[in-house]
Protein backbone atom coordinates (compact mmCIF):
# COMPACT_ATOMS: atom_id res chain seq x y z
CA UNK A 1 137.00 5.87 114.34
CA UNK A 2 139.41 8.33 112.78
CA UNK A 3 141.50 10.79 113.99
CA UNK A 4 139.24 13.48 113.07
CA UNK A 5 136.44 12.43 114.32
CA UNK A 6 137.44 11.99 117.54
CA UNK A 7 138.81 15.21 117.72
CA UNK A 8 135.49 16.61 116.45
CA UNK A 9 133.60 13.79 119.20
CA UNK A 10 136.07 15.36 122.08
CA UNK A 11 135.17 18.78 121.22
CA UNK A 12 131.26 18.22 120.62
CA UNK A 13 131.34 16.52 123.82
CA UNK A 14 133.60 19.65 125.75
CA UNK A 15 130.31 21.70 125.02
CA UNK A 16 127.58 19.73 124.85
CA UNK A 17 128.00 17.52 128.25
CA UNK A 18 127.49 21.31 129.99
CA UNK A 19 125.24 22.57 128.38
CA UNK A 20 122.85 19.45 128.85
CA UNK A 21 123.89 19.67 132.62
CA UNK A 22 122.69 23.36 132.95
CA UNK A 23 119.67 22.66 130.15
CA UNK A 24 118.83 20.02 132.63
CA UNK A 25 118.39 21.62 136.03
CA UNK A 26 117.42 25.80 134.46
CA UNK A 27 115.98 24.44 131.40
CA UNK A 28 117.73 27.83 129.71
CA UNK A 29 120.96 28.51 128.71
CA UNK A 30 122.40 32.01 127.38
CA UNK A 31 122.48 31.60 123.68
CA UNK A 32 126.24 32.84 123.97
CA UNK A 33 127.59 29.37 124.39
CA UNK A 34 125.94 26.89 121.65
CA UNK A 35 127.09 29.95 119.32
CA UNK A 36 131.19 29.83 121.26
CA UNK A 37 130.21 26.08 120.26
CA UNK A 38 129.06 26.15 116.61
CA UNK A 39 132.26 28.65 115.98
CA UNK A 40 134.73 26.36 117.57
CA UNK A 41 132.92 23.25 115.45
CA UNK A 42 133.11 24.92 112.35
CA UNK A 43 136.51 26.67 112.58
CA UNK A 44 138.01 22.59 114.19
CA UNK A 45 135.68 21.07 110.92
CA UNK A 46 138.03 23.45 108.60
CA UNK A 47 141.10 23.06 109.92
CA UNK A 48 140.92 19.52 109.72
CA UNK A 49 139.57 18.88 106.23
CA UNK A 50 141.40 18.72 103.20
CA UNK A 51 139.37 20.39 100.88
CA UNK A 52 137.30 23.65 101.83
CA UNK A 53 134.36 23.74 99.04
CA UNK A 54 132.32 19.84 100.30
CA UNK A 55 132.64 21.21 103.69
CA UNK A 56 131.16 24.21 102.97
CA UNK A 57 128.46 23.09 100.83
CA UNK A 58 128.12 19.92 103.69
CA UNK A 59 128.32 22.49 106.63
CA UNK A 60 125.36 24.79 104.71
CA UNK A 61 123.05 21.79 104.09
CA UNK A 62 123.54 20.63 107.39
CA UNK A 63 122.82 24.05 109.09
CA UNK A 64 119.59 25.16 106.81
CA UNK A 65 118.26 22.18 107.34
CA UNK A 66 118.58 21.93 111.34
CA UNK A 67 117.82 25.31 111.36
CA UNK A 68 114.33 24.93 109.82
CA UNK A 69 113.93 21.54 112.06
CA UNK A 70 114.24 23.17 115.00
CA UNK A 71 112.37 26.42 113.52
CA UNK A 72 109.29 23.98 112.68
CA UNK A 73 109.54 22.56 116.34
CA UNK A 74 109.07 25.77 117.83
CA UNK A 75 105.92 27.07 115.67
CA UNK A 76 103.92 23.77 115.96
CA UNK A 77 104.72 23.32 120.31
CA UNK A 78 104.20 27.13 120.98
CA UNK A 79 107.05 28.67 121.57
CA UNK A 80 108.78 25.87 123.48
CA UNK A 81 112.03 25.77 122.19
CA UNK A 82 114.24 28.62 122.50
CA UNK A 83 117.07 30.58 120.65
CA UNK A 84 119.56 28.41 122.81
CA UNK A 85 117.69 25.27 121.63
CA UNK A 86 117.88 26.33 117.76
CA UNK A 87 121.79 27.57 118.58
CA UNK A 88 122.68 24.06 119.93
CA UNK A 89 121.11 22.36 117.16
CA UNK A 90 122.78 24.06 114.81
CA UNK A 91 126.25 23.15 116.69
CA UNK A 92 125.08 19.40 116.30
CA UNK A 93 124.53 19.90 113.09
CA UNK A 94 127.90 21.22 112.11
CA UNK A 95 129.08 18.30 114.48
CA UNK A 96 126.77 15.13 112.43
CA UNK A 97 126.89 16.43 108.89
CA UNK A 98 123.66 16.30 106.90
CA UNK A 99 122.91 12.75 107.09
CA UNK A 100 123.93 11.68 110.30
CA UNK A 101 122.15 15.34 111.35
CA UNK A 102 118.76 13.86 110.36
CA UNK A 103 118.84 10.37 111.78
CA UNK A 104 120.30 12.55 115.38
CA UNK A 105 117.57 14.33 115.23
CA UNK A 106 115.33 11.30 115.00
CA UNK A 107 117.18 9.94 117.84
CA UNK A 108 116.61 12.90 119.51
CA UNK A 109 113.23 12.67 119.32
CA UNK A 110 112.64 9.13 120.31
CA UNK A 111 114.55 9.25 123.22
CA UNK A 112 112.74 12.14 124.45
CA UNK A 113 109.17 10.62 123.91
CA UNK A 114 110.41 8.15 125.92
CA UNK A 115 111.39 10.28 128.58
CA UNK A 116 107.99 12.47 128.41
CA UNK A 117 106.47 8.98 128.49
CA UNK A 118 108.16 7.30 131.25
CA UNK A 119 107.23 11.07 132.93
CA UNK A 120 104.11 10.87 132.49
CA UNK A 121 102.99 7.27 134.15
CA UNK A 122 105.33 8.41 137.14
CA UNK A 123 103.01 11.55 137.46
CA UNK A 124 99.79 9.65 136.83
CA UNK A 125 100.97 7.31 139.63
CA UNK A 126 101.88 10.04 142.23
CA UNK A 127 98.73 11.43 141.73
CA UNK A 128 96.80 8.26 141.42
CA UNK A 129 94.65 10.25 138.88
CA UNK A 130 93.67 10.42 135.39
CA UNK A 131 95.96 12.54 133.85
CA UNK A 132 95.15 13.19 130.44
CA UNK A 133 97.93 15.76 129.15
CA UNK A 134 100.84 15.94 132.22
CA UNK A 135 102.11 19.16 132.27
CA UNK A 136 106.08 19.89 132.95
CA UNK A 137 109.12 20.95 130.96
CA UNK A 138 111.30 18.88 129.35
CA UNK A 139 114.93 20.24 128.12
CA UNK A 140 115.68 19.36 124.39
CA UNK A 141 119.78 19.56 125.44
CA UNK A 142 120.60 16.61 126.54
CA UNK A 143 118.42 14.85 124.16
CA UNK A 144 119.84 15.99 121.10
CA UNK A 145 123.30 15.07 122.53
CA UNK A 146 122.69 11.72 123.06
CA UNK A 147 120.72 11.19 119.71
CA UNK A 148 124.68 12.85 118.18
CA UNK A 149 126.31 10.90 120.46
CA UNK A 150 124.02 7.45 119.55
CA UNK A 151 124.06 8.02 116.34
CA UNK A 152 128.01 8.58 115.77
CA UNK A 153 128.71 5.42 117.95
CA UNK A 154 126.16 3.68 115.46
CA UNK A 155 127.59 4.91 112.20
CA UNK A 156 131.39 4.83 112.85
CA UNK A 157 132.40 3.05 116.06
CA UNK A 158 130.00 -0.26 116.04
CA UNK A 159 129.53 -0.79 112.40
């Protein structure tokens, strides 16, 4: 793990550990602070490159296509996701990079199916009822940090 990446990892991690805490009990979180987030990320991914124009292009790819990920999420669940949601992936998308963005946000997603699986045969066995579509919220926050998280530890610190 390089220097810069663990300086990006540390300061990822200094907004995204909150923000999954208070995603986690209110389920919403003022769009102010994925967007403090996103600046500091970009502003700490400039200072420490070398050359400006890759991270640029990088940072834009990375962003557009989070932004439409998320954007897609929230048209086809109705309006689940919020701005905050959409803010905070764009901040771990500035954090991943485009590739390690997508397979994050695959993470992401697996780990909370799980989650709204493992949720749902604790509610069907509470109620000791057919349930056929459990109904709670689930917050996206911590999710996406762990699938970040998971998938940097992956790429760079195991292999």
């Amino acid at each position: 793990m390089t220097k810069h990446l663990l300086i990006l990892t540390a300061l990822y991690l200094l907004f995204a550990i909150p923000l999954s805490v208070i995603d986690w009990r209110k389920f919403r979180v003022s769009a102010v602070f994925p967007l403090i987030a996103l600046a500091a990320l970009f502003v700490a991914r400039l200072l420490l490159s070398k050359t400006l124009l890759p991270v640029l292009q990088m940072t834009a790819l990375s962003l557009a296509t989070s932004l439409l990920l998320f954007f897609c999420v929230e048209v086809f669940t109705g309006d689940w996701l919020g701005f905050d949601d959409i803010c905070f992936g764009a901040c771990t998308a500035v954090y991943c990079g485009f590739y390690d963005n997508l397979v994050a946000a695959a993470f992401a997603a697996l780990i909370g199916v799980l989650f709204y699986l493992s949720s749902a045969a604790m509610q069907k066995l509470k109620k000791n009822t057919v349930v056929f579509r459990p109904v709670f919220a689930i917050p996206i926050m911590p999710f996406v940090t762990s699938g970040a998280v998971l998938t940097k530890l992956l790429f760079y610190v195991i292999a």
